[in-house]
N, C-alpha and C. Protein backbone atom coordinates (compact mmCIF):
# COMPACT_ATOMS: atom_id res chain seq x y z
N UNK A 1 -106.29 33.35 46.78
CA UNK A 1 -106.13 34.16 47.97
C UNK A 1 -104.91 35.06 47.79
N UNK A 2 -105.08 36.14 47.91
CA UNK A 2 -104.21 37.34 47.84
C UNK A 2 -103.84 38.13 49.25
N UNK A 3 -102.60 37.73 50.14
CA UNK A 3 -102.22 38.09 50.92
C UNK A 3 -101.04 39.27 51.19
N UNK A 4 -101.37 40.30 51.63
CA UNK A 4 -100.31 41.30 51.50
C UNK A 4 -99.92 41.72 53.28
N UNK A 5 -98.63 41.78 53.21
CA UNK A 5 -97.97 42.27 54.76
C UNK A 5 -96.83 43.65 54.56
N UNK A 6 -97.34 44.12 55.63
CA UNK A 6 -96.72 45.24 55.47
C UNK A 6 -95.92 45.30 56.63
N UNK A 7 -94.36 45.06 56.84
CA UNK A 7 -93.76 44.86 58.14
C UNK A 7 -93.24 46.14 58.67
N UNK A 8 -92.96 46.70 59.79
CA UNK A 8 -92.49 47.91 60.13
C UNK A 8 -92.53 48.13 61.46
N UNK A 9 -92.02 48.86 62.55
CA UNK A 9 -92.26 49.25 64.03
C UNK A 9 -93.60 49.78 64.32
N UNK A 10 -94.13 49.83 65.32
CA UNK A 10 -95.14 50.83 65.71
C UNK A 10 -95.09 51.95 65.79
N UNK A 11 -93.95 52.49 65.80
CA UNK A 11 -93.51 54.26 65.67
C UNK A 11 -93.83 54.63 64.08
N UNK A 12 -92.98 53.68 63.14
CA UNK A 12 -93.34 54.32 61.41
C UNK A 12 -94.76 53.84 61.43
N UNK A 13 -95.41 52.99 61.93
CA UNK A 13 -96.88 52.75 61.20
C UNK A 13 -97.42 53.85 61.79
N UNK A 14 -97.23 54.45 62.81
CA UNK A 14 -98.34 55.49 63.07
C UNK A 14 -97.82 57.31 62.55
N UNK A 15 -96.25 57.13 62.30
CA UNK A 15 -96.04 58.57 61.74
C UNK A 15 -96.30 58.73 60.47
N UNK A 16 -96.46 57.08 59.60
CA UNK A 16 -96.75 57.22 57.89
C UNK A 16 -97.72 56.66 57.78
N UNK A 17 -98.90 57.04 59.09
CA UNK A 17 -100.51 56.58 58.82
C UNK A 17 -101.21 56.54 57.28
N UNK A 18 -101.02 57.44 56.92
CA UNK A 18 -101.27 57.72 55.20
C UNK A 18 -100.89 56.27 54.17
N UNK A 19 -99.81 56.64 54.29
CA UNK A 19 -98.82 55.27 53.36
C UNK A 19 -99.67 53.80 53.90
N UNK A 20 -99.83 53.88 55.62
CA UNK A 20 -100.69 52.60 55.88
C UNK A 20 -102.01 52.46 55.97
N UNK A 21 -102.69 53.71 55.76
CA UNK A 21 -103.97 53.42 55.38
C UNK A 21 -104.54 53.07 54.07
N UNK A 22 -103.13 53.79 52.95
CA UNK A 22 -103.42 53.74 51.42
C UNK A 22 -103.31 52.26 51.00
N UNK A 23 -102.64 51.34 52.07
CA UNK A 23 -102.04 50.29 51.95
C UNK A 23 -103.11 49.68 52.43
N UNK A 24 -103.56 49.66 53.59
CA UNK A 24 -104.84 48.78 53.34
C UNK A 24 -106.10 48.51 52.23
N UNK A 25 -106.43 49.92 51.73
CA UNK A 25 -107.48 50.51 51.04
C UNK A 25 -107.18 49.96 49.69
N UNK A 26 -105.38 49.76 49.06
CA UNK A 26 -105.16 48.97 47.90
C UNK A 26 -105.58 47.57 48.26
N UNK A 27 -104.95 47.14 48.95
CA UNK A 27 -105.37 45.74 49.64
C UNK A 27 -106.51 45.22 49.45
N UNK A 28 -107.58 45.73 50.12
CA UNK A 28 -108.73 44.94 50.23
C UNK A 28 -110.05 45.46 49.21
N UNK A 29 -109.77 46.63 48.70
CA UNK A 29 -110.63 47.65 48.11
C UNK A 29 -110.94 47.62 46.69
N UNK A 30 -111.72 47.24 45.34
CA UNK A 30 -112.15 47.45 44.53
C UNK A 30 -113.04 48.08 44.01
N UNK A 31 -113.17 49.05 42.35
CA UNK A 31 -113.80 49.71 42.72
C UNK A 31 -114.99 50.25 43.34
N UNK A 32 -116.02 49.47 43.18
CA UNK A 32 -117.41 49.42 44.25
C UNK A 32 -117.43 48.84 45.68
N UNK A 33 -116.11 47.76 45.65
CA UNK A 33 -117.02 46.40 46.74
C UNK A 33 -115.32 46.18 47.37
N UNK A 34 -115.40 44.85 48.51
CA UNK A 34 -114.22 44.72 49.14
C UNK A 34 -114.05 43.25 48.41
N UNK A 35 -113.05 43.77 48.49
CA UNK A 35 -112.31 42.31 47.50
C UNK A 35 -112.06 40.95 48.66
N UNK A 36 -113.04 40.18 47.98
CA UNK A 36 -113.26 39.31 49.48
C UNK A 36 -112.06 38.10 49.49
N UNK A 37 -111.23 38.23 48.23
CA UNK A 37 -110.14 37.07 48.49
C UNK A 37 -109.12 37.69 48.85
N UNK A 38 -108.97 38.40 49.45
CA UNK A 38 -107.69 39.22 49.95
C UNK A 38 -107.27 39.04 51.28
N UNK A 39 -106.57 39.43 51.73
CA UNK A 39 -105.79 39.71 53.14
C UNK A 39 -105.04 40.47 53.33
N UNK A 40 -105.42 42.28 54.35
CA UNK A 40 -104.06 42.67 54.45
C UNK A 40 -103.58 42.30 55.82
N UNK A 41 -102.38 42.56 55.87
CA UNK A 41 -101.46 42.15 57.07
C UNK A 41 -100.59 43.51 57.44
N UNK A 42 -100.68 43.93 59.00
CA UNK A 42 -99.62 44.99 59.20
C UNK A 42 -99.25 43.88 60.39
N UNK A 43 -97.71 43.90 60.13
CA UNK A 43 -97.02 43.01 61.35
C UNK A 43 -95.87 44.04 62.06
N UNK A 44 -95.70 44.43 63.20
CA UNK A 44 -95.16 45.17 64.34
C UNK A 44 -94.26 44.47 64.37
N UNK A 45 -92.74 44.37 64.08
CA UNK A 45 -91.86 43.84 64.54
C UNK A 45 -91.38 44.22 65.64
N UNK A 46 -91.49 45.11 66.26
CA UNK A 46 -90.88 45.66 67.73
C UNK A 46 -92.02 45.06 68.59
N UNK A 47 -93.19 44.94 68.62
CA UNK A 47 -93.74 44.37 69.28
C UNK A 47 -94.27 42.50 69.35
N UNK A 48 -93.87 42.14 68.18
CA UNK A 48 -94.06 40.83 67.68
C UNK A 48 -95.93 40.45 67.65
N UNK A 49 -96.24 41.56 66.88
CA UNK A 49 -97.89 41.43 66.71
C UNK A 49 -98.38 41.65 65.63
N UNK A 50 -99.60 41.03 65.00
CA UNK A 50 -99.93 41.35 63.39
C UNK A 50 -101.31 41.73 63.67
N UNK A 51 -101.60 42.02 63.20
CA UNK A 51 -103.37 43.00 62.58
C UNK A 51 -103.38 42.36 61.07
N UNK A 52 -104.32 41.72 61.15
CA UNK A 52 -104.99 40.79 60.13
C UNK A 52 -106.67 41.54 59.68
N UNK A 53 -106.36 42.22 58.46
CA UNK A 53 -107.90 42.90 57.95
C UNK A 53 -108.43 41.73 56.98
N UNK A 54 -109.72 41.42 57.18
CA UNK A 54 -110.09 39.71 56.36
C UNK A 54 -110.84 40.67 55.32
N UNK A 55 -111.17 40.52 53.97
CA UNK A 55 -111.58 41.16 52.85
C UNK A 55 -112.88 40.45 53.05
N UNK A 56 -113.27 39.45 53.43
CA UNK A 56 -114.53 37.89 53.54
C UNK A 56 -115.05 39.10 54.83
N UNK A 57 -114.11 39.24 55.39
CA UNK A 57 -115.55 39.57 56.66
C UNK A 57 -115.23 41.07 57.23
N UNK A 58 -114.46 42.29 56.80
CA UNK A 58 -114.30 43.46 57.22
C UNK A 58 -115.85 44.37 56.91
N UNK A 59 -116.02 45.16 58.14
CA UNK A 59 -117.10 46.10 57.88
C UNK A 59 -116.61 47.65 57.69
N UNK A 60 -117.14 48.56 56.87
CA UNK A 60 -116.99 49.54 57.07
C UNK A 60 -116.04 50.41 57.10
N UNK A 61 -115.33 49.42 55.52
CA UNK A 61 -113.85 50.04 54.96
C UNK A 61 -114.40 51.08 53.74
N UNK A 62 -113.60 51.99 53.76
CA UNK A 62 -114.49 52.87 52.81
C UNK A 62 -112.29 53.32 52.17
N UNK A 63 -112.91 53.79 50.81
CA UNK A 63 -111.54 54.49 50.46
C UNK A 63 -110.85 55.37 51.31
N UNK A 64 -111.44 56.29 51.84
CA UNK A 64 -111.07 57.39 52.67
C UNK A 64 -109.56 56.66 53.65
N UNK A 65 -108.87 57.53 53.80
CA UNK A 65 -107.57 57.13 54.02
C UNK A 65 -108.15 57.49 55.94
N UNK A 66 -108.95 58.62 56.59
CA UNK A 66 -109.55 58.49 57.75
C UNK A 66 -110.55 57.14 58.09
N UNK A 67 -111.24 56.37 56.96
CA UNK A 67 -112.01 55.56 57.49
C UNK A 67 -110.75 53.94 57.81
N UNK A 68 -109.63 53.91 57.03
CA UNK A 68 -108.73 52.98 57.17
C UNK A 68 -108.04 53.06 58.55
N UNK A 69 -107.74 54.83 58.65
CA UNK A 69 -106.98 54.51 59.60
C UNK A 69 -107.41 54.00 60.90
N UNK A 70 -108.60 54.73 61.02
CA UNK A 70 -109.34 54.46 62.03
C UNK A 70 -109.44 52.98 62.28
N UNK A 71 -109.69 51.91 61.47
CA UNK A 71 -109.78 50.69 61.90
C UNK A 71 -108.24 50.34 62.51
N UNK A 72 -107.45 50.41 61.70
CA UNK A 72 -105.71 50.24 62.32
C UNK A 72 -105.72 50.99 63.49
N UNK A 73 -105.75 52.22 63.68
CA UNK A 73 -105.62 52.87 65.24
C UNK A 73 -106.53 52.19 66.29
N UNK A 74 -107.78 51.97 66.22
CA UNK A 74 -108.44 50.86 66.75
C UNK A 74 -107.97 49.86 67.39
N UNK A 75 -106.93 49.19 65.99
CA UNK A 75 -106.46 47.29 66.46
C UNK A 75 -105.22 47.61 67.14
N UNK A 76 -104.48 48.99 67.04
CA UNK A 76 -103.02 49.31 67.52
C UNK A 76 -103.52 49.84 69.15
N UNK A 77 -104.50 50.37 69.25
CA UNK A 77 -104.63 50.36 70.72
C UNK A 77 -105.31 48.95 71.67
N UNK A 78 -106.29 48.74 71.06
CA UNK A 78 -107.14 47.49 71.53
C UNK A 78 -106.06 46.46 72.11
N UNK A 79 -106.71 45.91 73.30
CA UNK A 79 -106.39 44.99 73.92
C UNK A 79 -107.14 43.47 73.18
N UNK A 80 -108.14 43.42 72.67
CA UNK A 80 -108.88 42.68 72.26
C UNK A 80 -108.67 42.02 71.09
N UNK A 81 -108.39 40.84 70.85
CA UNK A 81 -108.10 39.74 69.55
C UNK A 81 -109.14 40.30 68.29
N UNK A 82 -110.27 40.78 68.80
CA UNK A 82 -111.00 41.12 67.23
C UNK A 82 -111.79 42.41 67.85
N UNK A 83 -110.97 43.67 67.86
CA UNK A 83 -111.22 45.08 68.00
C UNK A 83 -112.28 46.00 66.74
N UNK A 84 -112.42 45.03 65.58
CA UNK A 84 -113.84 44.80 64.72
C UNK A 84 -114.24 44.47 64.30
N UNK A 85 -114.93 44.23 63.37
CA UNK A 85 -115.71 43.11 62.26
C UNK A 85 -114.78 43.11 61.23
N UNK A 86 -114.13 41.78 61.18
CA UNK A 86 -113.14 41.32 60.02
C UNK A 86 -111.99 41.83 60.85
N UNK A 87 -111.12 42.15 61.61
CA UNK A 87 -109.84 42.27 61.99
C UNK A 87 -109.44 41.76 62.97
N UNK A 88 -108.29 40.76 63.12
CA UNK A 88 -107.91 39.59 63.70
C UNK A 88 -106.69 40.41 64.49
N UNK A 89 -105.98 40.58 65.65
CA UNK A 89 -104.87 41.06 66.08
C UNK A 89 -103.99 39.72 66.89
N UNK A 90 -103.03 39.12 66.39
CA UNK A 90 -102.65 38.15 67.00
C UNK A 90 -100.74 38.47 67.44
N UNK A 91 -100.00 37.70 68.52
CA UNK A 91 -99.31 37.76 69.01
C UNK A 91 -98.43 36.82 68.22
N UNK A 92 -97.32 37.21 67.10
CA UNK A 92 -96.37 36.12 66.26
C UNK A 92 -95.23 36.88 66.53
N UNK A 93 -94.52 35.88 66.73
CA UNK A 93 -92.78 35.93 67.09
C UNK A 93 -92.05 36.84 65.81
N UNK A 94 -92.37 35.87 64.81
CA UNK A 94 -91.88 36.67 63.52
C UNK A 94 -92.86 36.37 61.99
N UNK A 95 -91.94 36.90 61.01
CA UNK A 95 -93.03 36.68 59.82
C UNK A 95 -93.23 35.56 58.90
N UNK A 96 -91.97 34.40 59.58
CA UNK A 96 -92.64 33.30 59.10
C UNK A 96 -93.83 32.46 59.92
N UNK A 97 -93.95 32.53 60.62
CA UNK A 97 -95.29 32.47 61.62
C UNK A 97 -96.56 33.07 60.83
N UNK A 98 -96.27 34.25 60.52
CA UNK A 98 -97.31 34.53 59.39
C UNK A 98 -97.59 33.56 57.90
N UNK A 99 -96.37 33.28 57.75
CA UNK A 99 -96.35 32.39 56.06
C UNK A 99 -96.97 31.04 56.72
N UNK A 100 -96.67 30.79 58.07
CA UNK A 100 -97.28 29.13 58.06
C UNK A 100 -98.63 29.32 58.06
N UNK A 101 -99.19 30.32 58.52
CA UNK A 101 -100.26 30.51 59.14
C UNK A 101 -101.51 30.33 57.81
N UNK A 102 -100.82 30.41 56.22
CA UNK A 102 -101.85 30.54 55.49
C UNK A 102 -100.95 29.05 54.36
N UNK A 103 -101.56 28.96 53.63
CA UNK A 103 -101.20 27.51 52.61
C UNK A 103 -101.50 28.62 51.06
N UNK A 104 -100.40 28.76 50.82
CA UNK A 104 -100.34 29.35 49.60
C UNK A 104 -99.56 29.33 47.84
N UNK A 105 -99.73 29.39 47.23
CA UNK A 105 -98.31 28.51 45.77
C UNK A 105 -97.43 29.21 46.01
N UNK A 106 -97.26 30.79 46.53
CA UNK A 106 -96.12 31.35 46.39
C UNK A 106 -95.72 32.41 47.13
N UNK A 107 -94.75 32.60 47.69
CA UNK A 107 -93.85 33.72 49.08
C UNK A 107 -93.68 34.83 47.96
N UNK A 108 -93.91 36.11 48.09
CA UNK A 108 -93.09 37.44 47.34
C UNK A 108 -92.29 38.09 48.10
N UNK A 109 -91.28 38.45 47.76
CA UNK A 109 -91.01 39.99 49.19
C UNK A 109 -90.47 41.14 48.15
N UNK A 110 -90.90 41.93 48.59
CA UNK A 110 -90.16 43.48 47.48
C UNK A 110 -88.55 43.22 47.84
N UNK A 111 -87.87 43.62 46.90
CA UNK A 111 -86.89 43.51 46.89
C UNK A 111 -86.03 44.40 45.35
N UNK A 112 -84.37 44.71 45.55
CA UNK A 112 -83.96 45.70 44.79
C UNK A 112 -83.56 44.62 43.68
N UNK A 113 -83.79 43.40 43.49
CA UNK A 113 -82.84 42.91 42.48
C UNK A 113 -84.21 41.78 42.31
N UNK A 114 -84.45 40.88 41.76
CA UNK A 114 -85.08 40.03 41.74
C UNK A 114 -85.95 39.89 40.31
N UNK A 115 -86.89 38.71 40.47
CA UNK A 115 -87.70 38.82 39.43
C UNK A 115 -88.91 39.86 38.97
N UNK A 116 -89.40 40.31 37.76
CA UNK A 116 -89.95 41.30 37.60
C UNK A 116 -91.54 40.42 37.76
N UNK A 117 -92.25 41.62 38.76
CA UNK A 117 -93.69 41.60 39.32
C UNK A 117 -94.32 41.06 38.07
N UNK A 118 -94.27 40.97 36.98
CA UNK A 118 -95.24 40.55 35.86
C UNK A 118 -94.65 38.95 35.74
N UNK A 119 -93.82 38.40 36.06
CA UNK A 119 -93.75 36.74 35.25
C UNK A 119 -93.80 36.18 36.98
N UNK A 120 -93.57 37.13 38.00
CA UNK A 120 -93.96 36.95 39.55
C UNK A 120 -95.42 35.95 39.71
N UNK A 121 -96.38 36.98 39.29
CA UNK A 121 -97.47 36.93 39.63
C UNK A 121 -98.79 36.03 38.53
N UNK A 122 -97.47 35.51 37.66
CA UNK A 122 -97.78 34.56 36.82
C UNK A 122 -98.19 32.77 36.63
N UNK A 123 -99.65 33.06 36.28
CA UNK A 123 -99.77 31.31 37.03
C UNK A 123 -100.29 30.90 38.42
N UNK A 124 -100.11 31.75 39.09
CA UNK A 124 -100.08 31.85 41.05
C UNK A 124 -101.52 31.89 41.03
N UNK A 125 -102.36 30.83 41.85
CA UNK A 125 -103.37 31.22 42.15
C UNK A 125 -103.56 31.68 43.50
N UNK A 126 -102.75 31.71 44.95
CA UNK A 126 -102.66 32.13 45.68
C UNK A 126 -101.19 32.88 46.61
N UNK A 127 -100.99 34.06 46.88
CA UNK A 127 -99.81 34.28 47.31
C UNK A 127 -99.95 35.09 48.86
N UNK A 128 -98.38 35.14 49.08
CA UNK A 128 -98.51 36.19 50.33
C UNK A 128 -97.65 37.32 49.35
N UNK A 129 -97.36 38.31 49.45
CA UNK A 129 -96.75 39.32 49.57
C UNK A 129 -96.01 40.41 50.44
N UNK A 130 -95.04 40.20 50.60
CA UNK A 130 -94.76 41.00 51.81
C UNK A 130 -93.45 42.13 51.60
N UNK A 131 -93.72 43.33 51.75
CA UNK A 131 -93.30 44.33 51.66
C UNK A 131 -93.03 45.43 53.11
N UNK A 132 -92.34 46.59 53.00
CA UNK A 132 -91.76 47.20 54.47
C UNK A 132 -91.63 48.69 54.04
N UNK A 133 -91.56 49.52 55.60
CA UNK A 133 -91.86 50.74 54.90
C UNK A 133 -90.54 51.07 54.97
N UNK A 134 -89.35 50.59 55.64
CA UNK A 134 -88.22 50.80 55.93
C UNK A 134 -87.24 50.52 54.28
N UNK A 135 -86.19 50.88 54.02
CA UNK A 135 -85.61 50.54 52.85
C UNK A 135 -85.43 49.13 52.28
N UNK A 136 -85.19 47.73 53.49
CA UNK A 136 -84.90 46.66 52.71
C UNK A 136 -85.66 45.79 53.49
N UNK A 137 -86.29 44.70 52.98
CA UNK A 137 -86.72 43.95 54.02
C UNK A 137 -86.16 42.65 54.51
N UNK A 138 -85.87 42.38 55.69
CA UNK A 138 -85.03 40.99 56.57
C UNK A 138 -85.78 40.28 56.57
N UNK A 139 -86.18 39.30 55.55
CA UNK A 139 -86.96 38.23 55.56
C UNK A 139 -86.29 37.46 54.05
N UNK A 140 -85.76 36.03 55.27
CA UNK A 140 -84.93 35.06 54.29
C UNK A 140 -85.49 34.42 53.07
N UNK A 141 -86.43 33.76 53.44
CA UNK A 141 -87.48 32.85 52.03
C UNK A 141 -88.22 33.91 51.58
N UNK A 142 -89.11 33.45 49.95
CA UNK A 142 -89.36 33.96 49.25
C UNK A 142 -89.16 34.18 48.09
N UNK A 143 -90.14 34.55 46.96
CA UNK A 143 -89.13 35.25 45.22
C UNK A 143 -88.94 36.30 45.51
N UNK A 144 -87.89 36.85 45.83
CA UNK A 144 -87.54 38.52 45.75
C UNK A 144 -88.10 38.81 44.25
N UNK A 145 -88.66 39.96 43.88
CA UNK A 145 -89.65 40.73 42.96
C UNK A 145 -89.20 41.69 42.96
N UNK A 146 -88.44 42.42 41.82
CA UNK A 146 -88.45 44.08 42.04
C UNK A 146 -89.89 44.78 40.78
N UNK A 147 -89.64 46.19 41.03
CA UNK A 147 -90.25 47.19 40.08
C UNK A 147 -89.31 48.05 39.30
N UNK A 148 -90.04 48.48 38.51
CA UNK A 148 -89.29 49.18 37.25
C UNK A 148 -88.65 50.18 37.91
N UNK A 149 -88.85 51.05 38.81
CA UNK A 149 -89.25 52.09 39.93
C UNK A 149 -89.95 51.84 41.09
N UNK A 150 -89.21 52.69 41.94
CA UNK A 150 -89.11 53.18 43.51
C UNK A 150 -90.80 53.00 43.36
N UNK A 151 -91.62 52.30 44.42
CA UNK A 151 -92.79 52.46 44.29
C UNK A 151 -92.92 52.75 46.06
N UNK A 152 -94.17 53.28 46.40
CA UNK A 152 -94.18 53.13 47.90
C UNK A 152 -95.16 51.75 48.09
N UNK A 153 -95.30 51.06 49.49
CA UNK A 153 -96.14 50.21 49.75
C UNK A 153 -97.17 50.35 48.71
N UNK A 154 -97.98 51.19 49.35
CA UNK A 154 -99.44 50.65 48.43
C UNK A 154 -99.58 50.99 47.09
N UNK A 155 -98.59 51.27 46.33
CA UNK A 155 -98.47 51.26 44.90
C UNK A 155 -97.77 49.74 44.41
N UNK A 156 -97.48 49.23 45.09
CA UNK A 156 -96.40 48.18 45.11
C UNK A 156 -97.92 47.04 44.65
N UNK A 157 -98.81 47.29 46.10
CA UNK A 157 -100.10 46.72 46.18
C UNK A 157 -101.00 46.51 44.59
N UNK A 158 -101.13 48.10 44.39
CA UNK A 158 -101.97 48.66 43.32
C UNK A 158 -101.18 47.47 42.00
N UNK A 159 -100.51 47.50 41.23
CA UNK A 159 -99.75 47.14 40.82
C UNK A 159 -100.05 45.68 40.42
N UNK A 160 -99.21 45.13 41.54
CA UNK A 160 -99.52 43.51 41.85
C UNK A 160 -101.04 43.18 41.44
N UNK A 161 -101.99 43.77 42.27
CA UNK A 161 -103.80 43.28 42.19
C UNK A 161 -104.40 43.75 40.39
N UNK A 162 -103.50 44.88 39.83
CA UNK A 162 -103.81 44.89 38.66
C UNK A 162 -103.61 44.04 37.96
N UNK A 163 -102.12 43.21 37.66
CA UNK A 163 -101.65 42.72 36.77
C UNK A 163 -102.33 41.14 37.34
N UNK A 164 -102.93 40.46 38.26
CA UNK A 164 -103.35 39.58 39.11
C UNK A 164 -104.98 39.47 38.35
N UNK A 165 -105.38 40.71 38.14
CA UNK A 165 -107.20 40.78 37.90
C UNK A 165 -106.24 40.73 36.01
N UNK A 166 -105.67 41.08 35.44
CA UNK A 166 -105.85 40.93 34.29
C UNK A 166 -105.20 39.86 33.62
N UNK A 167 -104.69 38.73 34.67
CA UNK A 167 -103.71 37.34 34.58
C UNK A 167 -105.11 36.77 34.46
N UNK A 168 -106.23 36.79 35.80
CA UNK A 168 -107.14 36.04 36.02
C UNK A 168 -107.56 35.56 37.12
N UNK A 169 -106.40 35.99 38.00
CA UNK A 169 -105.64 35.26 39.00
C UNK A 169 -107.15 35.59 39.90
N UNK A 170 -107.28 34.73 41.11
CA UNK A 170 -108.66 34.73 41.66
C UNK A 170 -108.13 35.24 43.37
């Protein structure tokens, strides 16, 4: 199981719609089909709410950075716990609430110093990942992971799921 979170306010997720639609579309998206062991996660810290896209049960994700957003603008207005097929919107305090929420071998968070994404993602048959669109991310546990280079979110994504499909990793 391959879990990715993307933490940030509701003001940057909707002015860097792009960055969070590209971020879902790495997430759950392979090249023909939806990668059904996945999970993305956008968690609202100003509002204490997550949008959960399930890769097992999302309909009608297409690459298109308009067909992504559209499902996120959807779950960001909706009042409703499942605003579509495969997307979960739930009410969590913070983002370890998210980590309990799944049983996994290993915590990631992007980070400027840490271990490099290739001996990271090594061995792991299931992780969370969690990354921010803001410069650093405030989240205590975890392997901090850096990159060679400045990557944005969903390159961060791209990246990780490559070196993951050519580990073996499931």
């Amino acid at each position: 199981m391959r879990i990715f979170v993307l933490v940030s306010d509701e003001k940057n997720i909707v002015c860097r719609k792009g960055v969070v639609s590209r971020f879902v579309v790495s997430s759950l998206l392979i090249s023909r089909s939806i990668r059904r062991n996945a999970i993305s996660c956008i968690y609202l810290e100003d509002r204490c709410r997550a949008i959960f896209l399930y890769g097992s049960s999302i309909r009608q994700l297409r690459a298109d950075e308009a067909s992504a957003w559209g499902i996120v603008r959807k779950a960001l207005k909706s009042s409703h716990k499942r605003p579509h097929t495969g997307v979960i919107v739930e009410n969590l305090k913070n983002l370890e609430e998210i980590v309990k929420k799944f049983k996994v071998d290993k915590i990631l968070k992007r980070s400027s110093i840490g271990v490099e994404v290739e001996k990271a993602v090594k061995n792991v048959n299931s992780f969370i990942y969690i990354t921010c669109l803001s410069t650093e991310l405030k989240f205590s546990s975890g392997t901090p992971i850096f990159f060679r280079s400045r990557l944005r979110p969903e390159q961060e994504v791209a990246v990780i799921n490559i070196l993951c499909d050519r580990a073996g990793v499931s």
